[in-house]
N, C-alpha and C. Protein backbone atom coordinates (compact mmCIF):
# COMPACT_ATOMS: atom_id res chain seq x y z
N UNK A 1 0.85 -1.17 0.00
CA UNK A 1 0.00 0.00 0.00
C UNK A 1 0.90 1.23 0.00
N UNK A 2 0.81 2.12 -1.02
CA UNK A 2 1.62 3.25 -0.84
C UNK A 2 0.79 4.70 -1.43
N UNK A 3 0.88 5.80 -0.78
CA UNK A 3 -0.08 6.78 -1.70
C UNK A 3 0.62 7.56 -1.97
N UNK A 4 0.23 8.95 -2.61
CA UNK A 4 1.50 9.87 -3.17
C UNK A 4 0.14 11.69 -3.48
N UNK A 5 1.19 11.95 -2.52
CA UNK A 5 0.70 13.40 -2.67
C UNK A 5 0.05 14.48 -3.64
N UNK A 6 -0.74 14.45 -4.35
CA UNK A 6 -0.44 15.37 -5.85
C UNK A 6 -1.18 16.58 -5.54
N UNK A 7 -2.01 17.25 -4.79
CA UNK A 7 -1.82 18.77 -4.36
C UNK A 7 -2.73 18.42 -2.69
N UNK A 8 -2.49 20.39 -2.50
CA UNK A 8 -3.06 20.31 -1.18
C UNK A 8 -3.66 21.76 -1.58
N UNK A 9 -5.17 21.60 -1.08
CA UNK A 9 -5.92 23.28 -1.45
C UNK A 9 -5.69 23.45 0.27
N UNK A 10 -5.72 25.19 -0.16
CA UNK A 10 -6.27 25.57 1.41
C UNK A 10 -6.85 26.72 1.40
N UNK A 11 -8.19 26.74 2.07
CA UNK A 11 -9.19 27.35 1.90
C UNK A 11 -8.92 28.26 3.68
N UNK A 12 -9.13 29.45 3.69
CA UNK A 12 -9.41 30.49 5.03
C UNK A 12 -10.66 30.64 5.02
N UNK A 13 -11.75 30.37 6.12
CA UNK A 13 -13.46 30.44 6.21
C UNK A 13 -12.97 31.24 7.45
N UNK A 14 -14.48 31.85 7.73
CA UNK A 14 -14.67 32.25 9.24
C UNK A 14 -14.53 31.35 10.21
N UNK A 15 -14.97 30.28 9.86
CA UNK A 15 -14.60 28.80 10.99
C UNK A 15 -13.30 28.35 11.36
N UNK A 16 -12.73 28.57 10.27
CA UNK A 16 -10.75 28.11 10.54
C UNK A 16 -10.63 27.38 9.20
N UNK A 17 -9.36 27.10 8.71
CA UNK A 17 -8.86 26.45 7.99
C UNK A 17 -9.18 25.43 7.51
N UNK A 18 -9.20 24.70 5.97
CA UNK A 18 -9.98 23.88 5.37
C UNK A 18 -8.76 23.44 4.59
N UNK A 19 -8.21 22.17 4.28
CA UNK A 19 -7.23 21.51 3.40
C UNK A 19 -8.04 20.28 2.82
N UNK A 20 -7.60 20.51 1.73
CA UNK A 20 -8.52 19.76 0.42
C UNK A 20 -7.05 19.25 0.27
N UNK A 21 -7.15 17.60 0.35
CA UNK A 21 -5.72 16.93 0.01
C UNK A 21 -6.18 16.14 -1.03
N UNK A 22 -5.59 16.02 -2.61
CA UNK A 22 -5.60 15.18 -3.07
C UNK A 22 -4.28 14.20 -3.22
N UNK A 23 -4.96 12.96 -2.97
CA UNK A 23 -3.49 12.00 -3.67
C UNK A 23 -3.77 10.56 -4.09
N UNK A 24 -3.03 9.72 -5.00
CA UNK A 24 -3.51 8.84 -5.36
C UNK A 24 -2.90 7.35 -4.61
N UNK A 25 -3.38 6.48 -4.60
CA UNK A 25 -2.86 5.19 -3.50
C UNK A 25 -3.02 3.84 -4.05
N UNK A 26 -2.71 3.02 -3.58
CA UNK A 26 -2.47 1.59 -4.49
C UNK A 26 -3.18 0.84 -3.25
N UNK A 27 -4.14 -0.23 -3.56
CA UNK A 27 -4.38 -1.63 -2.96
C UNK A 27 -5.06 -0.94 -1.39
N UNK A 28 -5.91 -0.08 -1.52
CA UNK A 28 -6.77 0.60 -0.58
C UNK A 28 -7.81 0.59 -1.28
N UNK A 29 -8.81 0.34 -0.73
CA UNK A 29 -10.28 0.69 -1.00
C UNK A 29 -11.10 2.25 -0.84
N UNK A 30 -11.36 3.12 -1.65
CA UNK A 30 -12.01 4.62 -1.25
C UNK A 30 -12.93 4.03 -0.39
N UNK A 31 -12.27 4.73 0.71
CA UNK A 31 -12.88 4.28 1.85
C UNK A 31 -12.48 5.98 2.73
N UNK A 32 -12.92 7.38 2.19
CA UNK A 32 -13.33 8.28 2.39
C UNK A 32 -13.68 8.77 4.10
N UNK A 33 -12.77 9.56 4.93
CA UNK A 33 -13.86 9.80 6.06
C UNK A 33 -13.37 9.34 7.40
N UNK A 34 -12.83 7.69 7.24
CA UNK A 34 -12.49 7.06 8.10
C UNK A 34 -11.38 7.78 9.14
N UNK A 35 -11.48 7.08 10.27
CA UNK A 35 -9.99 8.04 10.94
C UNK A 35 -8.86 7.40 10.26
N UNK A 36 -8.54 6.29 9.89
CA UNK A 36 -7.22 5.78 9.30
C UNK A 36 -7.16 7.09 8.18
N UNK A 37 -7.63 6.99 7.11
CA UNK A 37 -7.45 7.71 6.41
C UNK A 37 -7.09 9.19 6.30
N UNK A 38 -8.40 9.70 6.79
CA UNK A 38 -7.95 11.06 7.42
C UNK A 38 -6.51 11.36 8.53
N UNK A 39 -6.11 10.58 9.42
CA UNK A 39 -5.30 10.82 9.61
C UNK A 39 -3.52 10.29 8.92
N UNK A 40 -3.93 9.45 7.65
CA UNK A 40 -3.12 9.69 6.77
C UNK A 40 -2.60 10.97 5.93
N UNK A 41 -3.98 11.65 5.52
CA UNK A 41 -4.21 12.43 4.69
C UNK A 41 -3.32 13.70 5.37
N UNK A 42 -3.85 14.03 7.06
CA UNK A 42 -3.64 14.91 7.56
C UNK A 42 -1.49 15.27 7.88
N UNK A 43 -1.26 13.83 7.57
CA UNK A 43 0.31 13.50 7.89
C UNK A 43 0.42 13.91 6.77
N UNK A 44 0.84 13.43 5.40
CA UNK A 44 0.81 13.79 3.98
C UNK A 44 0.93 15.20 3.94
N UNK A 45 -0.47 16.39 3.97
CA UNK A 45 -0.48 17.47 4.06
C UNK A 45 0.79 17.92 5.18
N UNK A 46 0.82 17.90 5.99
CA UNK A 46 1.65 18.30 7.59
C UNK A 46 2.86 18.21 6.89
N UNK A 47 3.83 17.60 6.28
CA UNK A 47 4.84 17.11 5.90
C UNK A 47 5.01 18.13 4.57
N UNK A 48 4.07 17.87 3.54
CA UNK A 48 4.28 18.52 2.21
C UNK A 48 4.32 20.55 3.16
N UNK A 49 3.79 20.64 4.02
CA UNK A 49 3.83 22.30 3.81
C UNK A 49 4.74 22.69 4.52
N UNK A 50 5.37 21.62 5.51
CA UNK A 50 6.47 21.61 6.11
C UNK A 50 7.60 22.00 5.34
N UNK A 51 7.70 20.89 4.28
CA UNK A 51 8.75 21.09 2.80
C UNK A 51 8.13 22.55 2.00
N UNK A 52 7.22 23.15 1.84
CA UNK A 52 6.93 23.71 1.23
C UNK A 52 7.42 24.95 1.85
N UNK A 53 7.64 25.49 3.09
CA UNK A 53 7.71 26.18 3.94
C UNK A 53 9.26 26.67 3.84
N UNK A 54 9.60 25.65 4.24
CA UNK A 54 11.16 25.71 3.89
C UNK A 54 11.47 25.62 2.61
N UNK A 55 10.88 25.53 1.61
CA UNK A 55 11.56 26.05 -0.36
C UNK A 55 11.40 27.34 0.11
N UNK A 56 10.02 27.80 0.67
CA UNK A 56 10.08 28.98 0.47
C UNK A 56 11.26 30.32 0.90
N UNK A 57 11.26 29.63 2.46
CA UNK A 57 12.52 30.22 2.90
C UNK A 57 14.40 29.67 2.79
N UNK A 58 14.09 29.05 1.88
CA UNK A 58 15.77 29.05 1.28
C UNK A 58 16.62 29.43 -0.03
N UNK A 59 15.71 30.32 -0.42
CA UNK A 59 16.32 31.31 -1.74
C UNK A 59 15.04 31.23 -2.42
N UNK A 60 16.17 31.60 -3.71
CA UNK A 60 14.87 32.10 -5.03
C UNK A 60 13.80 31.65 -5.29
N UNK A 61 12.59 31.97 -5.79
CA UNK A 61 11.74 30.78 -6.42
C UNK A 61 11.10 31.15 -7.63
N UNK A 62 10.44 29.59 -7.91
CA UNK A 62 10.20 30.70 -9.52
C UNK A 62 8.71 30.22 -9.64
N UNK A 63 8.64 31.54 -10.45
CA UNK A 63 6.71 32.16 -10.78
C UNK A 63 6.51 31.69 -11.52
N UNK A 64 5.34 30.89 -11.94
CA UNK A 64 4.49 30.43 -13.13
C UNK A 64 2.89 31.02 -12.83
N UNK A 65 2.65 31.25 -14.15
CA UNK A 65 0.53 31.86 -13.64
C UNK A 65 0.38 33.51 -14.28
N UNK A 66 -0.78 33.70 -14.31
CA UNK A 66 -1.21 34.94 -15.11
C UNK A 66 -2.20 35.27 -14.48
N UNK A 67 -3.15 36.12 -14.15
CA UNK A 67 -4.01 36.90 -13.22
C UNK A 67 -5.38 37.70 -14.38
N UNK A 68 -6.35 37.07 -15.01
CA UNK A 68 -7.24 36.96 -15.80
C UNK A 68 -8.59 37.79 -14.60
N UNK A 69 -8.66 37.61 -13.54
CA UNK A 69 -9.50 38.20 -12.95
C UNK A 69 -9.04 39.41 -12.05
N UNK A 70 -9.88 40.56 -12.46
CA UNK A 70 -9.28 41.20 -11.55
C UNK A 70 -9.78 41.30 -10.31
N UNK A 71 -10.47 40.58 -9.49
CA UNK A 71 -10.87 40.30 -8.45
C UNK A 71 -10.55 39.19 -7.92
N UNK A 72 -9.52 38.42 -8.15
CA UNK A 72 -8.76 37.27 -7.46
C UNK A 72 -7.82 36.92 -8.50
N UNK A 73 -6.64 36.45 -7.52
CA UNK A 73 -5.28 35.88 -8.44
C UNK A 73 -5.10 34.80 -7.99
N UNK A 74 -4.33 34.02 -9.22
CA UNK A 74 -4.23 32.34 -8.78
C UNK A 74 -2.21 32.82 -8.90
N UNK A 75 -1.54 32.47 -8.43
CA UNK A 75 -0.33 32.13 -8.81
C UNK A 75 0.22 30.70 -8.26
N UNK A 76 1.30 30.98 -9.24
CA UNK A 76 1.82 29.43 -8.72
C UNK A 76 3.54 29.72 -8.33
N UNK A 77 3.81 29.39 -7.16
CA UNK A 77 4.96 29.45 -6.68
C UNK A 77 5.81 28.22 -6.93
N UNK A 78 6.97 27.94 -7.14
CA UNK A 78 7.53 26.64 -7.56
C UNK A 78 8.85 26.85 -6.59
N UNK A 79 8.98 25.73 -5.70
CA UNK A 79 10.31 25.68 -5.01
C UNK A 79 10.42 23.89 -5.10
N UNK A 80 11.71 23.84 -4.64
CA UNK A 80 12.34 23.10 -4.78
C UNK A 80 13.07 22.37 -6.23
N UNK A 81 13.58 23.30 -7.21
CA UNK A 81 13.36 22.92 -8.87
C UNK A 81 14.90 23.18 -8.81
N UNK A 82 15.57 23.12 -9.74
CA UNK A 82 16.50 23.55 -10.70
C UNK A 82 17.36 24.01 -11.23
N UNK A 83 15.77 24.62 -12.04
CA UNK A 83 16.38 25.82 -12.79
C UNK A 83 16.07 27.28 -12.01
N UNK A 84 16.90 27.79 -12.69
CA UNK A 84 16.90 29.36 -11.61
C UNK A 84 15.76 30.57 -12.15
N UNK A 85 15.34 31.09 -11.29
CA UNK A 85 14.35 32.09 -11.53
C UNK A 85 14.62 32.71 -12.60
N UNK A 86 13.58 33.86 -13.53
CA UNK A 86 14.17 34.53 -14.43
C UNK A 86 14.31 35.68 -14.03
């Protein structure tokens, strides 16, 4: 059984914080909800923003994304890569 991270949303509500984890897994049943799971999910996330945290704070990073609305922007930050910023 092994799963693998492929994004993490995170949503700010008036209630508190919301993480939308997707990732894909082998020889598990969608089995949605459960505490096993969820507290897989919740390790996965914990770990990836951990790493994410630290790209951010150890030099350059590089921008991908364009801003089509002018009432919200999507960007995309990229750390841990490569090649060097432009």
């Amino acid at each position: 059984m092994s799963r693998v991270l492929r994004s993490i949303g995170v949503t700010f509500t008036r209630e508190g914080i919301e993480f939308a984890v997707t990732y894909a897994h082998d020889g598990e049943q969608p089995m949605p909800g459960t505490k096993k799971r969820t507290t897989a999910a919740a390790t996965m996330a914990r770990k990836a923003l951990e790493l994410a945290l630290e790209g951010l704070g150890s030099g350059p990073v590089l921008w991908g994304g364009f801003g089509t609305n002018t009432q919200v922007s999507k960007d995309t930050i990229i750390v841990e890569r490569k090649e060097r910023a432009a």
